[in-house]
PDB file of N, CA and C in Angstrom:
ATOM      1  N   UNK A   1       7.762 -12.859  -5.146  1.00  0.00           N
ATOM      2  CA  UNK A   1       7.476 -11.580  -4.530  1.00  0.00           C
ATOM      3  C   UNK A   1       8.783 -10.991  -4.008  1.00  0.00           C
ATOM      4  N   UNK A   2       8.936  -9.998  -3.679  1.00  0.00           N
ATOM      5  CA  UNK A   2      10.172  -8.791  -3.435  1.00  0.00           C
ATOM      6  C   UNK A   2      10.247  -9.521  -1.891  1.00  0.00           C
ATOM      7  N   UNK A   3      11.476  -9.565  -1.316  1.00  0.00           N
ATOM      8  CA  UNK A   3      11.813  -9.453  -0.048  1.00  0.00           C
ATOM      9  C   UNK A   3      11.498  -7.742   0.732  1.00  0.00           C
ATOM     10  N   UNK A   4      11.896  -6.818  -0.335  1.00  0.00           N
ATOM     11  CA  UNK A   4      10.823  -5.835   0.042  1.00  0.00           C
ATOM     12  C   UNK A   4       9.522  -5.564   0.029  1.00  0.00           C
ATOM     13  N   UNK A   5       8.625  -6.553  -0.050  1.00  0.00           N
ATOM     14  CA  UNK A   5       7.377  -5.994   0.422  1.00  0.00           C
ATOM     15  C   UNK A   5       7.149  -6.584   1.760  1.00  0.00           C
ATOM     16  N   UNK A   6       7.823  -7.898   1.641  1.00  0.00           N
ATOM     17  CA  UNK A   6       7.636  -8.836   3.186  1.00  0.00           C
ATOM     18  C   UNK A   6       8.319  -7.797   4.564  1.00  0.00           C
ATOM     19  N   UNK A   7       9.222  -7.368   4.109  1.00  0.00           N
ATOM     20  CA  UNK A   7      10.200  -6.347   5.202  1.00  0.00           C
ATOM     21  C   UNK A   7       9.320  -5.541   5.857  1.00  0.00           C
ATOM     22  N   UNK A   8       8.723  -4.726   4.025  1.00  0.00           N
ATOM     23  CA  UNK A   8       7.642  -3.281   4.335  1.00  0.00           C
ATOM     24  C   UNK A   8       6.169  -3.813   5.301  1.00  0.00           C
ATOM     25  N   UNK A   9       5.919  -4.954   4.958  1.00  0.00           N
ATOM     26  CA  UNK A   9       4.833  -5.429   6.119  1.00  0.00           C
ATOM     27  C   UNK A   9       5.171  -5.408   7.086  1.00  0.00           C
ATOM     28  N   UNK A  10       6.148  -6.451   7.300  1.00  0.00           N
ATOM     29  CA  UNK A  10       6.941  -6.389   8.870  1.00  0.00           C
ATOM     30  C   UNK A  10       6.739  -5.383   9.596  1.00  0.00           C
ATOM     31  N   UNK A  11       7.300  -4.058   8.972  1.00  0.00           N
ATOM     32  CA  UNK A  11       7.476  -3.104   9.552  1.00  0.00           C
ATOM     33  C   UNK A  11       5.894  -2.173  10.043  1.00  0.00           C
ATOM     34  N   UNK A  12       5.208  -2.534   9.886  1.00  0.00           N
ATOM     35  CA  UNK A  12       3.694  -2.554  10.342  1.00  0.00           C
ATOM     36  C   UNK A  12       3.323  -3.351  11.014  1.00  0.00           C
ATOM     37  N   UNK A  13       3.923  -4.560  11.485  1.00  0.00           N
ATOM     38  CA  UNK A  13       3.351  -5.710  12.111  1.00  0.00           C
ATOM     39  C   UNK A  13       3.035  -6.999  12.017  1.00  0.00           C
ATOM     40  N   UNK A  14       3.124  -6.795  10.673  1.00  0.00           N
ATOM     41  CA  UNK A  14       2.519  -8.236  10.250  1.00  0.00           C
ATOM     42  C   UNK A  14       3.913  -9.005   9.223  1.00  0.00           C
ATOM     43  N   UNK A  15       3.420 -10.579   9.410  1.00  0.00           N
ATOM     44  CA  UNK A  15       4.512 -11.648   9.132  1.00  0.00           C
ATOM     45  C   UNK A  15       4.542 -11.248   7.744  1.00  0.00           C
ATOM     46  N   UNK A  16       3.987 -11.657   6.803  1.00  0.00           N
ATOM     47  CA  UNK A  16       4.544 -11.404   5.348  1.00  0.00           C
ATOM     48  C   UNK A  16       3.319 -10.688   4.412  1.00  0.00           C
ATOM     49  N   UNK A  17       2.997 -10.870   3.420  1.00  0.00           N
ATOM     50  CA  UNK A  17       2.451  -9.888   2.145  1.00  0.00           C
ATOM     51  C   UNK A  17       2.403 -11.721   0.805  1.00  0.00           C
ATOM     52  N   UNK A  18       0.974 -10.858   0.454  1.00  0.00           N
ATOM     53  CA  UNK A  18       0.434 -11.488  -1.031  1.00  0.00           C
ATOM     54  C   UNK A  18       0.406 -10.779  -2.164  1.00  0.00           C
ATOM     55  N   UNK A  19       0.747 -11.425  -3.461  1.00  0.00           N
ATOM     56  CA  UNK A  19      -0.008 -10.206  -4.628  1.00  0.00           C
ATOM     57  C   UNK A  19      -1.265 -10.761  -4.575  1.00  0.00           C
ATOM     58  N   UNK A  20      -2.013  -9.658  -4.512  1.00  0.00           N
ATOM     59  CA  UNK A  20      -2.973 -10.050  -5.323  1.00  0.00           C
ATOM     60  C   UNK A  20      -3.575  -9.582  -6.576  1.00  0.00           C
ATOM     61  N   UNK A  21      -3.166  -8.884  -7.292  1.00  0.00           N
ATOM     62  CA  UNK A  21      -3.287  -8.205  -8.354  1.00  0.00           C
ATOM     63  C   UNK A  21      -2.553  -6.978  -9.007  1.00  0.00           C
ATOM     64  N   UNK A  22      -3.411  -5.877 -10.066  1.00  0.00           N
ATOM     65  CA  UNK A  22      -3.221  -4.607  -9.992  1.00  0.00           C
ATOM     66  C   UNK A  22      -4.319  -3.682 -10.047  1.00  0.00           C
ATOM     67  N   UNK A  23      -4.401  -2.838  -9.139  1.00  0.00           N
ATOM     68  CA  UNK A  23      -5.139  -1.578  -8.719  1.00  0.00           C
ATOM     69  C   UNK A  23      -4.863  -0.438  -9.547  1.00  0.00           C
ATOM     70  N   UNK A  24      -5.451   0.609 -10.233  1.00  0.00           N
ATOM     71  CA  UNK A  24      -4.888   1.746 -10.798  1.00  0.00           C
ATOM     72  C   UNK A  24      -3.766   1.868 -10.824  1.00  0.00           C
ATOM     73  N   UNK A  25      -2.826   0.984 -11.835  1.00  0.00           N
ATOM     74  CA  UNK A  25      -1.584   0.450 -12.600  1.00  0.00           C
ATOM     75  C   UNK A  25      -0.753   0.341 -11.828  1.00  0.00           C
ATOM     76  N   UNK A  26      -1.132  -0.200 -10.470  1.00  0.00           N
ATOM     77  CA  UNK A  26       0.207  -0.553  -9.002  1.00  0.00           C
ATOM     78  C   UNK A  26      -0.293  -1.683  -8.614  1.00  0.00           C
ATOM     79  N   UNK A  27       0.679  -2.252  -8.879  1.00  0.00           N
ATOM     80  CA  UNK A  27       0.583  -3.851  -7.749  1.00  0.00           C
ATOM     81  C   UNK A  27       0.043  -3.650  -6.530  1.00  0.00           C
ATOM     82  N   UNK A  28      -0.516  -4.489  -6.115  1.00  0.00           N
ATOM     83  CA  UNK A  28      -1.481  -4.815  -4.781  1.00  0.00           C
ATOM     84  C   UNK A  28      -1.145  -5.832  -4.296  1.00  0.00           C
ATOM     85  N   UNK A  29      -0.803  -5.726  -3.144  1.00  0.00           N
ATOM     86  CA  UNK A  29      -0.027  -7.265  -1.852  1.00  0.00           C
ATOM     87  C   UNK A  29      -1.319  -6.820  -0.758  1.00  0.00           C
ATOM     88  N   UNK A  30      -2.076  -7.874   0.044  1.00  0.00           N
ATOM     89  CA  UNK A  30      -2.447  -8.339   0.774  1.00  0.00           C
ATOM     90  C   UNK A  30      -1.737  -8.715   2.223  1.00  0.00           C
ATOM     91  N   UNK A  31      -1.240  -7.942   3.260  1.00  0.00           N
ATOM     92  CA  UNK A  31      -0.303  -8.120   4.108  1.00  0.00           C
ATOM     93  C   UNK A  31      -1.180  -8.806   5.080  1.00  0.00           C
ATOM     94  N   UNK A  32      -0.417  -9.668   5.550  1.00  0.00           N
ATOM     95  CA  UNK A  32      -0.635 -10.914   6.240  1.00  0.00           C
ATOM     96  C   UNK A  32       0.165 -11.597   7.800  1.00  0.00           C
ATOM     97  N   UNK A  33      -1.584 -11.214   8.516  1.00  0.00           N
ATOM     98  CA  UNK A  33      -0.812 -10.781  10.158  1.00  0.00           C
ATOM     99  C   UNK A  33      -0.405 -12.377  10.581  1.00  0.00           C
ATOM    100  N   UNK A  34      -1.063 -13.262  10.634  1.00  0.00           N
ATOM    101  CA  UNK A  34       0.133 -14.703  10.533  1.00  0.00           C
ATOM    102  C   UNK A  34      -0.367 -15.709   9.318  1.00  0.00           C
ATOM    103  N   UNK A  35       0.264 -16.530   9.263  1.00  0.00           N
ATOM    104  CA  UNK A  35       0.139 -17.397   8.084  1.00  0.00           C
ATOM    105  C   UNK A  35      -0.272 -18.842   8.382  1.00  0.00           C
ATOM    106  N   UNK A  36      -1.799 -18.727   9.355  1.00  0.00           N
ATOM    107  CA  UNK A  36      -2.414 -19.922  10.240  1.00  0.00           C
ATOM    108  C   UNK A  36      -3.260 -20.343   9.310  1.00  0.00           C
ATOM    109  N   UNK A  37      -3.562 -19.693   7.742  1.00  0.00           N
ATOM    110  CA  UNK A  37      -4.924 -19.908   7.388  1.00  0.00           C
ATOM    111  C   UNK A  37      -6.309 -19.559   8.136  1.00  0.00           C
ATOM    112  N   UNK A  38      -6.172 -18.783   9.004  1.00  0.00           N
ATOM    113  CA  UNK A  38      -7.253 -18.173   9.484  1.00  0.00           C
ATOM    114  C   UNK A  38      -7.271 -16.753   8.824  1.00  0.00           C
ATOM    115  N   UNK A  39      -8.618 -16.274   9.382  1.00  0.00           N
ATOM    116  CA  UNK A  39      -8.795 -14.727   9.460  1.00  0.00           C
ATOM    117  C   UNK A  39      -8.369 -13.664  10.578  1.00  0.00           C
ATOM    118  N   UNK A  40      -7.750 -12.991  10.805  1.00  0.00           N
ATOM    119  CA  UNK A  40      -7.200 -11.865  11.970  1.00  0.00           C
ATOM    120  C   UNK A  40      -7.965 -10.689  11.701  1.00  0.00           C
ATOM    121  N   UNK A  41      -8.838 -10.488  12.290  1.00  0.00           N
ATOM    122  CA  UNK A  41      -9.281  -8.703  11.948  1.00  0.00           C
ATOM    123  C   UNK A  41      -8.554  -7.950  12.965  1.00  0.00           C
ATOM    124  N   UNK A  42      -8.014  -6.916  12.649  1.00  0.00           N
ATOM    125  CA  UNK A  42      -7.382  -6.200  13.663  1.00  0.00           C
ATOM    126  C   UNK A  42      -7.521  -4.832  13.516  1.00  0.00           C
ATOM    127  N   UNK A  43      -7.808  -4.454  12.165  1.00  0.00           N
ATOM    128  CA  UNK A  43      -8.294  -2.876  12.254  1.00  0.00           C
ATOM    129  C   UNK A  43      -8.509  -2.554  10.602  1.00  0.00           C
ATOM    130  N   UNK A  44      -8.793  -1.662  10.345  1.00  0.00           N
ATOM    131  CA  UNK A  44      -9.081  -1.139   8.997  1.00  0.00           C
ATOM    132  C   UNK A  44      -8.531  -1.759   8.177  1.00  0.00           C
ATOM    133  N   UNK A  45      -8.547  -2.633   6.849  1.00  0.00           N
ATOM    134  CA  UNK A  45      -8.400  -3.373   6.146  1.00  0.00           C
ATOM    135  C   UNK A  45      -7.018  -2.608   5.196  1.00  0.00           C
ATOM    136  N   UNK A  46      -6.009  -3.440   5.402  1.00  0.00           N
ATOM    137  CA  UNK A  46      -4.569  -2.409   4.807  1.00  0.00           C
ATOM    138  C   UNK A  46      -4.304  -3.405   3.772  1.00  0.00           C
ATOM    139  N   UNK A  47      -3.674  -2.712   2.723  1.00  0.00           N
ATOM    140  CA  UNK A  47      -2.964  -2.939   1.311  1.00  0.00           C
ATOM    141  C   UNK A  47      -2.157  -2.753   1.393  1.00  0.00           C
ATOM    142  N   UNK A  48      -0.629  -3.183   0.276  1.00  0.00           N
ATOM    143  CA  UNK A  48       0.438  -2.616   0.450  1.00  0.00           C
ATOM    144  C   UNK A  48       0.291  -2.288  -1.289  1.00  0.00           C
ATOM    145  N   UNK A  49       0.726  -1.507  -2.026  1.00  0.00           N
ATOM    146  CA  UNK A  49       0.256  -0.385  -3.444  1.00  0.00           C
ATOM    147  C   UNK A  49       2.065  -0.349  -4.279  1.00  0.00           C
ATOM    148  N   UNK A  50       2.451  -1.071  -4.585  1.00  0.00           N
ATOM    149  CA  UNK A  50       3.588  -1.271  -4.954  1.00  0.00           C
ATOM    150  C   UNK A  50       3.636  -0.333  -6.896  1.00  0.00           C
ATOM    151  N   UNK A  51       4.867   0.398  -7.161  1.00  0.00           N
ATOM    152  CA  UNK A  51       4.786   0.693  -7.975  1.00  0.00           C
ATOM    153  C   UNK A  51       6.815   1.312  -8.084  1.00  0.00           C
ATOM    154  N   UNK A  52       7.215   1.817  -9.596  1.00  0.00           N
ATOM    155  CA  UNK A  52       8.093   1.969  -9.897  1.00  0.00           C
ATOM    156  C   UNK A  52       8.590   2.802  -8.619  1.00  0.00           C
ATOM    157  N   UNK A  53       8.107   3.586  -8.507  1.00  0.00           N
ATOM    158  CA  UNK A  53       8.401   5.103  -7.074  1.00  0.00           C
ATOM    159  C   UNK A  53       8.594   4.125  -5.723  1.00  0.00           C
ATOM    160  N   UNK A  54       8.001   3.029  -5.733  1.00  0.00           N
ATOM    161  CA  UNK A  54       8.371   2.275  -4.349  1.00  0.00           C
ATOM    162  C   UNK A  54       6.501   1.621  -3.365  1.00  0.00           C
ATOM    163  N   UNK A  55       7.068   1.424  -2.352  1.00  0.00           N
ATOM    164  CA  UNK A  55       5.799   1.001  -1.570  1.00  0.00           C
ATOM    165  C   UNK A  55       5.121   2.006  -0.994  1.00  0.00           C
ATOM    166  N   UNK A  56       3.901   1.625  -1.059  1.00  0.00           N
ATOM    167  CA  UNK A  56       2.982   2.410  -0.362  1.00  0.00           C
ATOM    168  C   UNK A  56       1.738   1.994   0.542  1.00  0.00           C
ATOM    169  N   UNK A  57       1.841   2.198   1.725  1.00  0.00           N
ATOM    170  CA  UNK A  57       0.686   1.534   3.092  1.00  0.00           C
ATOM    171  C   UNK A  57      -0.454   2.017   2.364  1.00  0.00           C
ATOM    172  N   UNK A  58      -1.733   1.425   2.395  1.00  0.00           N
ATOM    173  CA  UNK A  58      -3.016   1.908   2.089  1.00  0.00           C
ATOM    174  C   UNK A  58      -3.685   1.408   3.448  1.00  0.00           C
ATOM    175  N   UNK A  59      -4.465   2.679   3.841  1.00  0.00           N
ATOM    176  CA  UNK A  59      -5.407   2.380   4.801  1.00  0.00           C
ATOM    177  C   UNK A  59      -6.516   3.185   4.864  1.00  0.00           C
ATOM    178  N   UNK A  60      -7.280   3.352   4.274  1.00  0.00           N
ATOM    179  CA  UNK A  60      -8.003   4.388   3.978  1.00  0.00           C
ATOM    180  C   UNK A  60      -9.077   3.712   2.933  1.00  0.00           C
ATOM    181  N   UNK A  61     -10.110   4.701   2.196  1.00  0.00           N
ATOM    182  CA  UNK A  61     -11.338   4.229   1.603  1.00  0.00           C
ATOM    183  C   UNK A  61     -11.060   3.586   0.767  1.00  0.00           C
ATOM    184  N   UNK A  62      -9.516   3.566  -0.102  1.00  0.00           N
ATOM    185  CA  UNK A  62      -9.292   3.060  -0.813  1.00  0.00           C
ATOM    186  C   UNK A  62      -9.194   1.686  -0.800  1.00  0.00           C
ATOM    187  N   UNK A  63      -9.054   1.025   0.596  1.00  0.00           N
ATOM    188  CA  UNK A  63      -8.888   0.022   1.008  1.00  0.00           C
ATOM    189  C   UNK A  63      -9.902  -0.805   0.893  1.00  0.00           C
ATOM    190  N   UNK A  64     -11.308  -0.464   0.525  1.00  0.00           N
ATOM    191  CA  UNK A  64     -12.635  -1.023   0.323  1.00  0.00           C
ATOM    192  C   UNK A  64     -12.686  -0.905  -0.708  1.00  0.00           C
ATOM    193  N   UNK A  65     -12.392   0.082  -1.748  1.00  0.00           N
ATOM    194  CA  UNK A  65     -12.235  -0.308  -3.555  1.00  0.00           C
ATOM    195  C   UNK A  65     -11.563  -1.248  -3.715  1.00  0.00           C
ATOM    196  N   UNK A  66     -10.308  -1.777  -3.272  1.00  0.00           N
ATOM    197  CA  UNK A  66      -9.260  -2.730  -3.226  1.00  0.00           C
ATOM    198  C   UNK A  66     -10.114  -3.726  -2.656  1.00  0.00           C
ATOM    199  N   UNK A  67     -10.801  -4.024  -1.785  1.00  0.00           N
ATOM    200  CA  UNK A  67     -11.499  -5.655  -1.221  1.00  0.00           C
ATOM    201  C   UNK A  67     -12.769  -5.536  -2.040  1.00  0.00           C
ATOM    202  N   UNK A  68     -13.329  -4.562  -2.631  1.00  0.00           N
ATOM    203  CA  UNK A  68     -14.728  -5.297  -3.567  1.00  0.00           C
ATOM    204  C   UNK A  68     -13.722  -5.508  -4.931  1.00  0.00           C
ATOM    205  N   UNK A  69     -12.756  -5.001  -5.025  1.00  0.00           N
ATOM    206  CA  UNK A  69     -12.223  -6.026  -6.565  1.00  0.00           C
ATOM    207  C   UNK A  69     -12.079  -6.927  -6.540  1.00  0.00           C
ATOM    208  N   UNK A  70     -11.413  -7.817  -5.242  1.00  0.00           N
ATOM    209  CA  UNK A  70     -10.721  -9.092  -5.030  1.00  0.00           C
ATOM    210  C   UNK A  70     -11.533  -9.856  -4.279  1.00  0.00           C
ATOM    211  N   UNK A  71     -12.408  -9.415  -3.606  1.00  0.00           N
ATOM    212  CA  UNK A  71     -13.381 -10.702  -2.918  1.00  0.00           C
ATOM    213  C   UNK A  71     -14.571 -10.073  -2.878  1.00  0.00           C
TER     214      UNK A  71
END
């Protein structure tokens, strides 16, 4: 994975970022508030949307198309 996507999480709060796939032809990271193996809910379910143009925060409805693909 990119040291830039771990940064681009950071910079939201959270320790690092997962791929987990691709979404409408952009990589999809899973950002990840610590790395305890637990669950953290902390607010609206965020993506990070990676593509040639760069990163992109998802937080929005899209963010529930993105969790019924993957779980």
């Amino acid at each position: 994975m990119s040291k830039n996507v771990v940064n681009f999480a950071k910079e939201y709060g959270y320790e690092t970022a997962a791929y987990l796939g691709v979404y409408q032809s952009k990589r999809v990271y899973e950002d990840i508030y610590r790395d305890d193996n637990k669950c953290h809910y902390i607010e609206l379910p965020a993506f990070i949307l990676g593509s040639n143009d760069g990163l992109e925060w998802i937080q929005d409805q899209r963010s529930f198309s993105i969790m019924n693909n993957y779980y």
